[in-house]
N, C-alpha and C. Protein backbone atom coordinates (compact mmCIF):
# COMPACT_ATOMS: atom_id res chain seq x y z
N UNK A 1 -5.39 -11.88 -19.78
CA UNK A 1 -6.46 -11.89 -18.78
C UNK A 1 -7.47 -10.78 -19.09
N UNK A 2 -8.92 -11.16 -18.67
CA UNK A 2 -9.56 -10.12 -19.08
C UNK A 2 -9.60 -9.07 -18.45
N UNK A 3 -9.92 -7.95 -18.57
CA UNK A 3 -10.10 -6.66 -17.71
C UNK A 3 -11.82 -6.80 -16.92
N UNK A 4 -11.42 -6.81 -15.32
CA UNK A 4 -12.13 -6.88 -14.44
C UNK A 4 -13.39 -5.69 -14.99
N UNK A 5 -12.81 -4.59 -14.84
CA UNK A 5 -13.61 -3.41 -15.19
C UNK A 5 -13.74 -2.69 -16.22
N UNK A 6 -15.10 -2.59 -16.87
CA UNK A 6 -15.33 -2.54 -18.20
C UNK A 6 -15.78 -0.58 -18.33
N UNK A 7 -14.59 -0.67 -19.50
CA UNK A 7 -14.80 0.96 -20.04
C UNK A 7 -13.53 1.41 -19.73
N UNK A 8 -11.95 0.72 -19.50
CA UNK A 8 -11.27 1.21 -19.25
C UNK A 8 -10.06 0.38 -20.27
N UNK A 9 -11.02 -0.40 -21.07
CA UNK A 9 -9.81 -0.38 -21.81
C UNK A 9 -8.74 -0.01 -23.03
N UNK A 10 -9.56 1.15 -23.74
CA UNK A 10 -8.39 2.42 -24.13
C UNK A 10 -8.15 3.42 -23.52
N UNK A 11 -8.17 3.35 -22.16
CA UNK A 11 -7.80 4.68 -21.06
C UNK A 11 -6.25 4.19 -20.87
N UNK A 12 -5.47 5.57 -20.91
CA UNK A 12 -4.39 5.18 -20.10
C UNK A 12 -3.96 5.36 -19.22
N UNK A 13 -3.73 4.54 -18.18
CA UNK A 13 -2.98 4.50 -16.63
C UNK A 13 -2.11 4.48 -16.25
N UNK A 14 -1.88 5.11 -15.54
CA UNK A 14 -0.51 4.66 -14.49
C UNK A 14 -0.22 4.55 -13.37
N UNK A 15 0.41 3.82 -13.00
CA UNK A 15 0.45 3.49 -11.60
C UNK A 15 1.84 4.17 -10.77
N UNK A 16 1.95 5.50 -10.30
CA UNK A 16 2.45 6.00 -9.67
C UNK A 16 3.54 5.29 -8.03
N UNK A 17 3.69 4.30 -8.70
CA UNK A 17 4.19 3.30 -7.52
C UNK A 17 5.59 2.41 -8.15
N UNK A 18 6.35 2.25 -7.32
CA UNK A 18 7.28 1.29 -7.90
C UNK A 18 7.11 -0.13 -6.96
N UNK A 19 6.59 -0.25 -6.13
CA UNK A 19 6.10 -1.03 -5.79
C UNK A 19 5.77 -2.37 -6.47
N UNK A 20 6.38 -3.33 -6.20
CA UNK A 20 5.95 -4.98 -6.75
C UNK A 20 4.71 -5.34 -6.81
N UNK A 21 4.79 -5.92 -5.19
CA UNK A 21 3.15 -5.87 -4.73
C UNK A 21 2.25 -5.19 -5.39
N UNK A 22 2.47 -3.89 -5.89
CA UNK A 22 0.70 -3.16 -6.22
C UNK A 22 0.54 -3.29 -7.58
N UNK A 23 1.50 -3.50 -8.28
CA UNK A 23 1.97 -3.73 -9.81
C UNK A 23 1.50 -5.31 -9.79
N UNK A 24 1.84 -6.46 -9.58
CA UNK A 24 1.05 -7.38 -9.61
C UNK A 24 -0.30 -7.88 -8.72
N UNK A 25 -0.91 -7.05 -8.08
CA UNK A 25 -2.03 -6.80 -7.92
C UNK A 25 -2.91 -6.62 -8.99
N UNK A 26 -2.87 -5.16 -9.55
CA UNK A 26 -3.34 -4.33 -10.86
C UNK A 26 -2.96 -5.64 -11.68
N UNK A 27 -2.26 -5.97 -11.97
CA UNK A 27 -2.13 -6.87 -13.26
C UNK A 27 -2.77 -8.56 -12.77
N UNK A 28 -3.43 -8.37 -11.60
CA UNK A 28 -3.82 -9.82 -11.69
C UNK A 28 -5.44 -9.32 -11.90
N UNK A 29 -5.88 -8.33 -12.03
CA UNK A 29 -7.39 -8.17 -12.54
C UNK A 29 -7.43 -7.61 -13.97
N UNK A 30 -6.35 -7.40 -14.54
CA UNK A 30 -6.25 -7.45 -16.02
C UNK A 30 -6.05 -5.88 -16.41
N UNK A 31 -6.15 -5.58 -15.18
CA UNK A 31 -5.24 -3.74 -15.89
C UNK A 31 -4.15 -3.51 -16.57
N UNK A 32 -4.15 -2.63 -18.02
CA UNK A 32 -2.85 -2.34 -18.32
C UNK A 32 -2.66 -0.91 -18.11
N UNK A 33 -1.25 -0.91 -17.49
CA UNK A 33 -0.85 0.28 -16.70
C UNK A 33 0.71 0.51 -17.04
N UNK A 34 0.98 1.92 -16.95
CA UNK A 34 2.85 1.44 -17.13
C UNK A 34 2.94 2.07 -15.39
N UNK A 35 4.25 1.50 -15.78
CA UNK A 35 4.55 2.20 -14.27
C UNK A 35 5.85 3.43 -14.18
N UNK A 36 4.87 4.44 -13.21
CA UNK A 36 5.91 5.90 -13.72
C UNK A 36 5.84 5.91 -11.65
N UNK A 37 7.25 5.94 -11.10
CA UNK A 37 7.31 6.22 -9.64
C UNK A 37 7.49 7.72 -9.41
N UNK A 38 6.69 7.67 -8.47
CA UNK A 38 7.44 9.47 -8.23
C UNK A 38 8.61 9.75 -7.27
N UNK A 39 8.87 10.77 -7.55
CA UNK A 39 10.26 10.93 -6.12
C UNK A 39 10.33 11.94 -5.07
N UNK A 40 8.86 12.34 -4.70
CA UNK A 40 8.68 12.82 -3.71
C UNK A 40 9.38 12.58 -2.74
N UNK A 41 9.54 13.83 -1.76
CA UNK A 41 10.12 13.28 0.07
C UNK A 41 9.06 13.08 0.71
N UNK A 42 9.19 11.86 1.63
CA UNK A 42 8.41 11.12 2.37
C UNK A 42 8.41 11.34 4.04
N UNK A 43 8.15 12.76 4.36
CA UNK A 43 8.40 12.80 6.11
C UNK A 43 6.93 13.52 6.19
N UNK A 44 6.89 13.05 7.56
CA UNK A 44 5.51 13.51 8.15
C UNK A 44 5.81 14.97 8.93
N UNK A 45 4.37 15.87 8.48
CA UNK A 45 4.30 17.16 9.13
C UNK A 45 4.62 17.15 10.49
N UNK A 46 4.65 18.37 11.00
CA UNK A 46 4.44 18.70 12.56
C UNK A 46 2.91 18.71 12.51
N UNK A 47 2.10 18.01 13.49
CA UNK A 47 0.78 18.22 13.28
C UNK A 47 0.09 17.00 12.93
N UNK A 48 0.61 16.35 11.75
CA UNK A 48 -0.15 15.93 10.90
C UNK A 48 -0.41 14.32 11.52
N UNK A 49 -1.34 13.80 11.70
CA UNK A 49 -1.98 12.28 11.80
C UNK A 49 -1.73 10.95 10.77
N UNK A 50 -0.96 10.44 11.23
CA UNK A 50 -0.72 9.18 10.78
C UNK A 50 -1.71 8.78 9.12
N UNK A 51 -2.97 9.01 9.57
CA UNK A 51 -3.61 8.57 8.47
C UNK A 51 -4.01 10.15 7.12
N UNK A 52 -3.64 10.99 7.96
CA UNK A 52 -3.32 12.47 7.01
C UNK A 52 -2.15 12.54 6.29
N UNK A 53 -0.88 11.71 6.76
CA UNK A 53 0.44 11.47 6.17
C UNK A 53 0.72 10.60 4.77
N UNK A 54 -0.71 9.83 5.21
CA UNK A 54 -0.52 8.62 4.51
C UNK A 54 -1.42 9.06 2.58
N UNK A 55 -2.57 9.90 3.36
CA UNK A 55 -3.65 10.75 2.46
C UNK A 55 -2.93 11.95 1.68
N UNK A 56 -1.80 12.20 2.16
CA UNK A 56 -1.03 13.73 1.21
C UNK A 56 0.11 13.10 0.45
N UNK A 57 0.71 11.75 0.91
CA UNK A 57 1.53 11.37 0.59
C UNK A 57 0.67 10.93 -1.12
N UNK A 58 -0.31 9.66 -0.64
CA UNK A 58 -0.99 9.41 -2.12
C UNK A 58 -1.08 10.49 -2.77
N UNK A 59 -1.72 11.56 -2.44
CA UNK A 59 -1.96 12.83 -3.01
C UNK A 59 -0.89 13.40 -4.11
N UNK A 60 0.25 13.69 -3.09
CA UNK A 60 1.63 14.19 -3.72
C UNK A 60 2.09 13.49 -4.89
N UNK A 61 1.65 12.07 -4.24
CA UNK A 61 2.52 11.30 -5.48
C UNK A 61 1.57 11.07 -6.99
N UNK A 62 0.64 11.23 -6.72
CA UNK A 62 -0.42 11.11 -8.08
C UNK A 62 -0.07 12.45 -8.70
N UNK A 63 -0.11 13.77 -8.29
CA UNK A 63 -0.18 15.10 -8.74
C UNK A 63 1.55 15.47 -9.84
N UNK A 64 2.37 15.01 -8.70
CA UNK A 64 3.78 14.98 -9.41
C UNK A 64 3.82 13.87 -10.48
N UNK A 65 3.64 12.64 -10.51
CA UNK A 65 3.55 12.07 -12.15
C UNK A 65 2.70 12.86 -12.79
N UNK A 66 1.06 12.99 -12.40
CA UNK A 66 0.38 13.45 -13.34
C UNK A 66 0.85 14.54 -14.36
N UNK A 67 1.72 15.30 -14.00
CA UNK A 67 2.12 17.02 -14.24
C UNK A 67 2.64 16.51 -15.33
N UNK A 68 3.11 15.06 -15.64
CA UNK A 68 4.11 15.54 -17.58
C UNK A 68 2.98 13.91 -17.72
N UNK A 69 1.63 14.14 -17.58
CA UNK A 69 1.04 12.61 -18.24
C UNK A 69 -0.29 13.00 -18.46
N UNK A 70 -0.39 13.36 -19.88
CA UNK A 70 -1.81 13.94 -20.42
C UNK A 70 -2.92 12.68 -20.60
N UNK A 71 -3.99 12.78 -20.48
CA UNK A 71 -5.27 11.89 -20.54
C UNK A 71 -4.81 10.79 -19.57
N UNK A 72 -4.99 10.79 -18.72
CA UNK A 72 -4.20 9.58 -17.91
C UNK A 72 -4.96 9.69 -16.21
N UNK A 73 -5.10 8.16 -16.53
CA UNK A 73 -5.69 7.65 -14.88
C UNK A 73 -4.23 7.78 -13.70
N UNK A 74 -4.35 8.30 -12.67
CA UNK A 74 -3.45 8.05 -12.55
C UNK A 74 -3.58 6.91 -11.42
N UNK A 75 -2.89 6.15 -10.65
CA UNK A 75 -3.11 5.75 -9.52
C UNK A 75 -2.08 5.57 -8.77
N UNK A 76 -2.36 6.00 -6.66
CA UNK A 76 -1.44 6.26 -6.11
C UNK A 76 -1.80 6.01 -4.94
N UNK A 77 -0.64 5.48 -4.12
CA UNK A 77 -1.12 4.92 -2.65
C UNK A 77 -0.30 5.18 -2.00
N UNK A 78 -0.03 4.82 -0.46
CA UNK A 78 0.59 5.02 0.67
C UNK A 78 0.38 3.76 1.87
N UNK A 79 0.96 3.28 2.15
CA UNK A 79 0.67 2.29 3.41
C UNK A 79 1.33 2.38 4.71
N UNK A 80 0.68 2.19 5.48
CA UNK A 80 0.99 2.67 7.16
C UNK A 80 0.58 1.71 7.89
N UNK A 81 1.42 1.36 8.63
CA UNK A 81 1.28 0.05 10.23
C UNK A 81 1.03 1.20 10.83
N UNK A 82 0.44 0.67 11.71
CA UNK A 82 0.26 1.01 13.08
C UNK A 82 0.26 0.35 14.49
N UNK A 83 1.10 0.70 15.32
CA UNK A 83 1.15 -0.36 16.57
C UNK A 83 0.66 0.48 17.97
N UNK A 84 -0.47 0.66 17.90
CA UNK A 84 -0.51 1.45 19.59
C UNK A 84 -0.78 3.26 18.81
N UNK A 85 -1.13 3.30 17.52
CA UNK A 85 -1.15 5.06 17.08
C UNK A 85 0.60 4.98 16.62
N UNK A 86 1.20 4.27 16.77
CA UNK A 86 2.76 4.74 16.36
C UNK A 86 3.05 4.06 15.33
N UNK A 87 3.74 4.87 13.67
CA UNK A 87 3.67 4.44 12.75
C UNK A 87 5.53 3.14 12.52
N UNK A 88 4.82 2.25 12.30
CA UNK A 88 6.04 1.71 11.94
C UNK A 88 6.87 1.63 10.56
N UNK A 89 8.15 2.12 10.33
CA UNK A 89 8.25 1.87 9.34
C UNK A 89 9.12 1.27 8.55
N UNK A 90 9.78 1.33 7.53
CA UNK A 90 10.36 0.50 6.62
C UNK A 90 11.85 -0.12 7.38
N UNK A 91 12.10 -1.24 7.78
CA UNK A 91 13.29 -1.22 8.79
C UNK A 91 14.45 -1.86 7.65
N UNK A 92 15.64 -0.81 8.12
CA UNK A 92 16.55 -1.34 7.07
C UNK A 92 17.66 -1.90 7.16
N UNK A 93 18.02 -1.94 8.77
CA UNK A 93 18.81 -2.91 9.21
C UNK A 93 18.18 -4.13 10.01
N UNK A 94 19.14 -5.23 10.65
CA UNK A 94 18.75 -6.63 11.43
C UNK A 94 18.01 -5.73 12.56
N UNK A 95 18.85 -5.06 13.11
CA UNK A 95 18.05 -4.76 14.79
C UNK A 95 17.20 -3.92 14.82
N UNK A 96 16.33 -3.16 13.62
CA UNK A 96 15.30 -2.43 13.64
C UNK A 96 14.00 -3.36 13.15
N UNK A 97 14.99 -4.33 12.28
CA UNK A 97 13.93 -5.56 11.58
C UNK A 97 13.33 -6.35 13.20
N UNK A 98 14.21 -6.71 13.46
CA UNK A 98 14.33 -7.64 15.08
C UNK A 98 13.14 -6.63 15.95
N UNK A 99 13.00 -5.16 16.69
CA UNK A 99 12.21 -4.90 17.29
C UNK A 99 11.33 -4.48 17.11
N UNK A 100 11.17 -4.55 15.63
CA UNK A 100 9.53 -4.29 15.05
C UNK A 100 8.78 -5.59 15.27
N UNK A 101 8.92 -6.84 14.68
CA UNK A 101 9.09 -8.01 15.05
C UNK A 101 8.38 -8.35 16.30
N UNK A 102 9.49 -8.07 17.29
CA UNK A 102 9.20 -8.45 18.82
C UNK A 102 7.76 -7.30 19.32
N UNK A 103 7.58 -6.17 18.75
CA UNK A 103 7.00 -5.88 19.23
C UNK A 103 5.52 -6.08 18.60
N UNK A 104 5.30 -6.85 17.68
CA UNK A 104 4.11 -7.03 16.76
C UNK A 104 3.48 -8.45 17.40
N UNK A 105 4.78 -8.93 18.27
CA UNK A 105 4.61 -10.69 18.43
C UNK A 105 3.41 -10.73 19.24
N UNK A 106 2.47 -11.61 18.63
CA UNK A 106 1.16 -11.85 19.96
C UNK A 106 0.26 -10.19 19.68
N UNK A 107 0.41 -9.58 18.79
CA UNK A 107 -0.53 -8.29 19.55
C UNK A 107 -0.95 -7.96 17.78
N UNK A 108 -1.89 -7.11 18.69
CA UNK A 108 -2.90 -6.51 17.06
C UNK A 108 -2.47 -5.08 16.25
N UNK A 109 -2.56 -5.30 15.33
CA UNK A 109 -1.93 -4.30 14.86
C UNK A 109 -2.95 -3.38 13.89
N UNK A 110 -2.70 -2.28 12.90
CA UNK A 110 -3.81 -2.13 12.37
C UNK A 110 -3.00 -1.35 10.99
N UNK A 111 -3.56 -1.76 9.65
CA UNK A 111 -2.70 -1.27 8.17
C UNK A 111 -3.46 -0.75 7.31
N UNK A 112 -2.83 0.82 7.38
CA UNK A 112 -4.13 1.79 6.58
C UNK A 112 -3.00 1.82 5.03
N UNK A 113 -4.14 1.65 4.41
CA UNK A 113 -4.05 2.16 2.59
C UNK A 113 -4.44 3.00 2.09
N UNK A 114 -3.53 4.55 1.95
CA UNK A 114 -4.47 5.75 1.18
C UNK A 114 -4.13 5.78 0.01
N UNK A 115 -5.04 5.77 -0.75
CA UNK A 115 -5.41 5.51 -2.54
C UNK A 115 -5.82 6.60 -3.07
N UNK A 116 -5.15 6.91 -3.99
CA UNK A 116 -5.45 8.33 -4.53
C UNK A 116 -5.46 8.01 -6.15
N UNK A 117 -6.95 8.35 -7.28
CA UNK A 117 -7.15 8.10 -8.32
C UNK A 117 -7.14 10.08 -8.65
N UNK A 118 -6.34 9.94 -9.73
CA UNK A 118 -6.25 11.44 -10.80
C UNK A 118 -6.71 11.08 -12.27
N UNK A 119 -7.61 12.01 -12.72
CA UNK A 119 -8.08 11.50 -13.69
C UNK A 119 -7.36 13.55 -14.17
N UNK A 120 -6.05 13.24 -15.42
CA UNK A 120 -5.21 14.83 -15.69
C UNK A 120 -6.41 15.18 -16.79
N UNK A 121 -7.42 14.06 -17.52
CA UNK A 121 -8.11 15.24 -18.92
C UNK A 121 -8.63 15.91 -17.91
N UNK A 122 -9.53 15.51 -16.91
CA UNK A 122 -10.54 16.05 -16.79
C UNK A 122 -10.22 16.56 -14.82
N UNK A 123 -8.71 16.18 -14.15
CA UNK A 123 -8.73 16.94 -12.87
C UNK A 123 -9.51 16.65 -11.88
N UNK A 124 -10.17 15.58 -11.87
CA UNK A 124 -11.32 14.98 -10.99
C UNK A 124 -10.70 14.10 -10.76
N UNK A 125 -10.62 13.89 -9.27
CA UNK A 125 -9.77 13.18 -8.04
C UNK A 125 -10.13 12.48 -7.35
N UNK A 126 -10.73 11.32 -6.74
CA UNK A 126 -10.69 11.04 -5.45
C UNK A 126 -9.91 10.01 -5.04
N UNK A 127 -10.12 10.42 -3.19
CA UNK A 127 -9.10 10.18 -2.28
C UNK A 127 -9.94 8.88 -1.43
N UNK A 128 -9.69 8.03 -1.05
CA UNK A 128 -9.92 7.07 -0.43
C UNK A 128 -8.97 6.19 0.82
N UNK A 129 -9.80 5.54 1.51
CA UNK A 129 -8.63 5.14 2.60
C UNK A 129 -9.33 3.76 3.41
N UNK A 130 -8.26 2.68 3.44
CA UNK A 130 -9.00 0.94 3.98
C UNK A 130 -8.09 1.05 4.85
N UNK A 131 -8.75 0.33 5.80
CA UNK A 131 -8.21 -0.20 7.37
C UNK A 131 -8.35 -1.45 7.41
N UNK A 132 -7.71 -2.22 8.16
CA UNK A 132 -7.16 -3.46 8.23
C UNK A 132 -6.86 -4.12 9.62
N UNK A 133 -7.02 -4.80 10.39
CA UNK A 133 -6.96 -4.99 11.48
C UNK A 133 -6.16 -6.69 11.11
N UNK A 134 -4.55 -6.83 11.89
CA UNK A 134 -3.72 -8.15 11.76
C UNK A 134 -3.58 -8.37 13.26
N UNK A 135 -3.80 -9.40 13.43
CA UNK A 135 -3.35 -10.26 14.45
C UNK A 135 -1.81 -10.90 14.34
N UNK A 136 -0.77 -10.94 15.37
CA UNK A 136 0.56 -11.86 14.61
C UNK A 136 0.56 -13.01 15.87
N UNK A 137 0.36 -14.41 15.62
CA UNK A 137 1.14 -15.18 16.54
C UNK A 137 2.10 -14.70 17.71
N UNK A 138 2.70 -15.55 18.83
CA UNK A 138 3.10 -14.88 19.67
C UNK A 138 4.71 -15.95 18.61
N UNK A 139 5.72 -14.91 18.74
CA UNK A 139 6.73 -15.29 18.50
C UNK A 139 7.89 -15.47 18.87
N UNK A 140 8.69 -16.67 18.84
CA UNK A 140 10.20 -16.91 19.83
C UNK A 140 11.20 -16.36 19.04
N UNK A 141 12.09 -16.02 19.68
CA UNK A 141 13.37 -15.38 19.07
C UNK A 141 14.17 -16.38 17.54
N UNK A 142 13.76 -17.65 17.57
CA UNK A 142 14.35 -18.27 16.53
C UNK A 142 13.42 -17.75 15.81
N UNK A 143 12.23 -17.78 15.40
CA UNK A 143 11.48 -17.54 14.93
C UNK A 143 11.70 -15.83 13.79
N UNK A 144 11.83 -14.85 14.97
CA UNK A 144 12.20 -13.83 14.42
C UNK A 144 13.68 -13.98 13.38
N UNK A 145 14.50 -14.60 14.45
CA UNK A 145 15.70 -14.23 13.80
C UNK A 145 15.59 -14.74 12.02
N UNK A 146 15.09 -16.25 12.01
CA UNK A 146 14.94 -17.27 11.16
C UNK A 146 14.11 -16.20 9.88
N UNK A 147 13.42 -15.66 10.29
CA UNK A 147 12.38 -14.34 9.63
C UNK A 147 13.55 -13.43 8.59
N UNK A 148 13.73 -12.87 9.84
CA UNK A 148 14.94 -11.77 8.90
C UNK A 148 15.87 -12.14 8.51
N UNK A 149 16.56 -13.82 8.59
CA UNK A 149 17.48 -14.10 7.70
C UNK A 149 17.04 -14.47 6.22
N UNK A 150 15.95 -14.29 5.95
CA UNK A 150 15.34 -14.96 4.61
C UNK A 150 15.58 -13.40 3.79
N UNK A 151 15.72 -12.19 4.70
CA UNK A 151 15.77 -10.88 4.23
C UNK A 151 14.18 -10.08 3.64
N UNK A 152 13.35 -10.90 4.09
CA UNK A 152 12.01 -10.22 3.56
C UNK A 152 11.49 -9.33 4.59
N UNK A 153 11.61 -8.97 5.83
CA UNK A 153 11.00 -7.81 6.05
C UNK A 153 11.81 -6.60 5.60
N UNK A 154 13.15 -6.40 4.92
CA UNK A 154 13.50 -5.30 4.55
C UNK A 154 12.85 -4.56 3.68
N UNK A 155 12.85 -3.12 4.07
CA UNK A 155 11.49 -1.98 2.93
C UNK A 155 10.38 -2.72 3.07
N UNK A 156 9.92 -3.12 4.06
CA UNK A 156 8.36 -3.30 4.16
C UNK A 156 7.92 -2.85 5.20
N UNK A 157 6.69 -2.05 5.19
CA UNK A 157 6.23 -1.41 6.31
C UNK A 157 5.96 -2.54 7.31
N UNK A 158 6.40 -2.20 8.45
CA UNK A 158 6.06 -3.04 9.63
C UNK A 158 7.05 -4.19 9.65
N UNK A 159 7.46 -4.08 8.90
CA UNK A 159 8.92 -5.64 8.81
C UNK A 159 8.40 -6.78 8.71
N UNK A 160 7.37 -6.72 7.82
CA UNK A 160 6.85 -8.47 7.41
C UNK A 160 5.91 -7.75 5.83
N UNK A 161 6.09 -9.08 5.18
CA UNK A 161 5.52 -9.06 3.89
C UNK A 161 4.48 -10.22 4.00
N UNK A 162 2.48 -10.35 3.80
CA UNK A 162 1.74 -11.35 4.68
C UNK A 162 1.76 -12.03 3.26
N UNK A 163 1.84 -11.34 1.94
CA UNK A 163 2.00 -12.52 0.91
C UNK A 163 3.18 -13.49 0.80
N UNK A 164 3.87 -13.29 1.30
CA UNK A 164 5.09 -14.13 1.71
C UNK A 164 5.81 -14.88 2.77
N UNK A 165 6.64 -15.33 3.00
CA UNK A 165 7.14 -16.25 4.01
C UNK A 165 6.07 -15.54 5.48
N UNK A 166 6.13 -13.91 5.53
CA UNK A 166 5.97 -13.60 6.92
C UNK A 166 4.91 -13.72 7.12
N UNK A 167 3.38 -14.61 5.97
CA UNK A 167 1.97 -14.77 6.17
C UNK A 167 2.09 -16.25 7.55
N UNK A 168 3.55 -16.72 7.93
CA UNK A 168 3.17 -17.93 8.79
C UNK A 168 3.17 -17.16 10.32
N UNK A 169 3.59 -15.71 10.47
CA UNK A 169 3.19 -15.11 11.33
C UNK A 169 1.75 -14.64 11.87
N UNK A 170 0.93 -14.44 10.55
CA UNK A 170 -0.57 -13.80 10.74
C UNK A 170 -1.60 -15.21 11.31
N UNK A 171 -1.54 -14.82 12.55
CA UNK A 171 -2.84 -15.81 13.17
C UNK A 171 -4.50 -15.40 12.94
N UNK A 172 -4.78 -13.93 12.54
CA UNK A 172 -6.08 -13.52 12.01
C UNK A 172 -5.76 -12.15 11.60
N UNK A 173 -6.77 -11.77 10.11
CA UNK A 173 -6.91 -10.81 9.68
C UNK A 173 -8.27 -10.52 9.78
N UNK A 174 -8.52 -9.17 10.47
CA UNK A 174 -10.12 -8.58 9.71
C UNK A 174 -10.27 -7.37 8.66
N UNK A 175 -10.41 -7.40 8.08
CA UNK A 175 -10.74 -6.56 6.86
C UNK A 175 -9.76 -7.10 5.75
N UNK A 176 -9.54 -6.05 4.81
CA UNK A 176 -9.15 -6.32 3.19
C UNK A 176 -8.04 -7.20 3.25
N UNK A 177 -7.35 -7.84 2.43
CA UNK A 177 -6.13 -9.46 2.76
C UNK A 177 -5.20 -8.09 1.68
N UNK A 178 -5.72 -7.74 0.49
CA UNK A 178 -4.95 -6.69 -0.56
C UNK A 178 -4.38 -5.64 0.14
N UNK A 179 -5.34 -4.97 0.77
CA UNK A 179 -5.06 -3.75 1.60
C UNK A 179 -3.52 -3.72 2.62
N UNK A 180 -3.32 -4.84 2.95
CA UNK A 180 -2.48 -5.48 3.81
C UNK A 180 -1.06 -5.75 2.82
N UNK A 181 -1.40 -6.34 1.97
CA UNK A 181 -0.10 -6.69 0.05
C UNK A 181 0.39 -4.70 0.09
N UNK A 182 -0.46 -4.04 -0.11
CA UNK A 182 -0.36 -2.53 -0.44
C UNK A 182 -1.32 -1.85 -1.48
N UNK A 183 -2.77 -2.63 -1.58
CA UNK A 183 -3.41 -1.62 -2.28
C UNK A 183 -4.64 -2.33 -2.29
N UNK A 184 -5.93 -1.89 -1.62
CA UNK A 184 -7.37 -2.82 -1.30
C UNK A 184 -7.81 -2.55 -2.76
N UNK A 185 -8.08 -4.24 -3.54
CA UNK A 185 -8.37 -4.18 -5.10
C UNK A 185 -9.59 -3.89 -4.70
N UNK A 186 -10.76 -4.27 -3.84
CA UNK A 186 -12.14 -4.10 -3.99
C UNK A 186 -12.21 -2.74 -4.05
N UNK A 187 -12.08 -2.30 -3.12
CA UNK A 187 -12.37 -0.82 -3.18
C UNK A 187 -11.68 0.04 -4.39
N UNK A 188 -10.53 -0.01 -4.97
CA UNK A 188 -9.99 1.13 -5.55
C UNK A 188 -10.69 1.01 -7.15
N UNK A 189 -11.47 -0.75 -6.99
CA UNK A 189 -12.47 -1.27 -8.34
C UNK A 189 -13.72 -0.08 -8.41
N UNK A 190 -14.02 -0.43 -7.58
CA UNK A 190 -15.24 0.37 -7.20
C UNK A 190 -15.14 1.98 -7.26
N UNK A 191 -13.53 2.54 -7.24
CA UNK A 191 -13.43 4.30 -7.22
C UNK A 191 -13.23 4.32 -8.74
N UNK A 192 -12.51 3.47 -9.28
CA UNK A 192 -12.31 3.23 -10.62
C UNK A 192 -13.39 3.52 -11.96
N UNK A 193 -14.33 2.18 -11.49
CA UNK A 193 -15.60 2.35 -12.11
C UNK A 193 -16.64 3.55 -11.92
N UNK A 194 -16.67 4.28 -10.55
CA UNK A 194 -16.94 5.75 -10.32
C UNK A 194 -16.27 6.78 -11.34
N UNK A 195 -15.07 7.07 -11.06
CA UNK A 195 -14.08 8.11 -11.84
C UNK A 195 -14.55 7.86 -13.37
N UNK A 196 -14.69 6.95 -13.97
CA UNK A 196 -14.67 6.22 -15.30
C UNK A 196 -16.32 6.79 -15.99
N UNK A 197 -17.10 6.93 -15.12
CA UNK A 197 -18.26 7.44 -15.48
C UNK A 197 -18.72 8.19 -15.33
N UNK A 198 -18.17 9.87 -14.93
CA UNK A 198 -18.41 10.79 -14.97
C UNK A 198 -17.47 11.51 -15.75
């Protein structure tokens, strides 16, 4: 496939994510990238704002690969539900899967993506961040249960995956459809082709 964005293709990248989703994202606009995860700890400050958690986290995790990856793009994200300001997150049993679920059913929700590009020759950074606004159907208990027996909201923020089975939940999206997968391609194109030319 060809490469979407031109001037990047003897740069080398990486994608700071182990993530599925963002790995075939990047590779459906023709990026070649390897993939190096970091192993940062993932808890939020005293203090700190949902969408500041989400902005240090990308941060952290671009800076710690970058440190042993010379000439190298790096790229790094973070994703956050939100239900009411309260972050939901990765549910790893049935009954945490089950009241994330119930409580998403019928109501709006909102899914921030903080994207963080490291460029190690040259130490020039930026930080970026997409919002997302999901609507979910109102949902019956077969429904849910029928959900989490397929096992796909496990390790997914908010306990649904919208590229997959749990997209028969989403009755409307406004903003990015990617941003929502785990990484808004328009925009991080656009920081890309920025970083790339200076």
């Amino acid at each position: 496939m060809k490469l979407i964005i031109q001037g990047l293709e003897d740069q080398k990248i990486i994608l700071a994510s182990s993530s599925p989703r963002r790995k075939e994202l990047l590779e459906q606009i023709g990026l070649k990238f390897k993939v190096v995860p970091s192993s940062i700890e993932e808890s939020i400050q005293p203090g700190e704002t949902p969408l500041e958690f989400a902005q240090r986290m990308a941060r952290e995790k671009a800076h710690a690969v970058g440190k042993n990856s010379n000439d190298a793009l790096i790229i790094s994200a973070d994703t956050i539900v939100l239900l009411d300001d309260h972050v939901l997150g990765k549910p790893a049993v049935k009954e945490k899967a089950y009241k994330m679920l119930a409580q998403l059913s019928g109501r709006e929700h909102k899914v921030i993506t903080a994207f963080y590009i490291l460029n190690t020759s040259t130490d020039q950074s930026i930080s970026e961040h997409v919002e997302t606004s999901v609507i979910f159907k109102e949902l019956c208990e077969d429904e849910i249960l029928a959900y989490i027996k397929t096992g796909e909201p496990y390790d997914k923020a908010g306990g649904y995956a919208i590229q997959g089975i749990g997209s028969f939940m989403i009755k409307e999206i406004k903003g990015s459809y990617t941003n929502v997968v785990g990484l808004p391609i328009c925009e991080l194109i656009e920081v890309l082709k920025r970083i790339n030319t200076k």
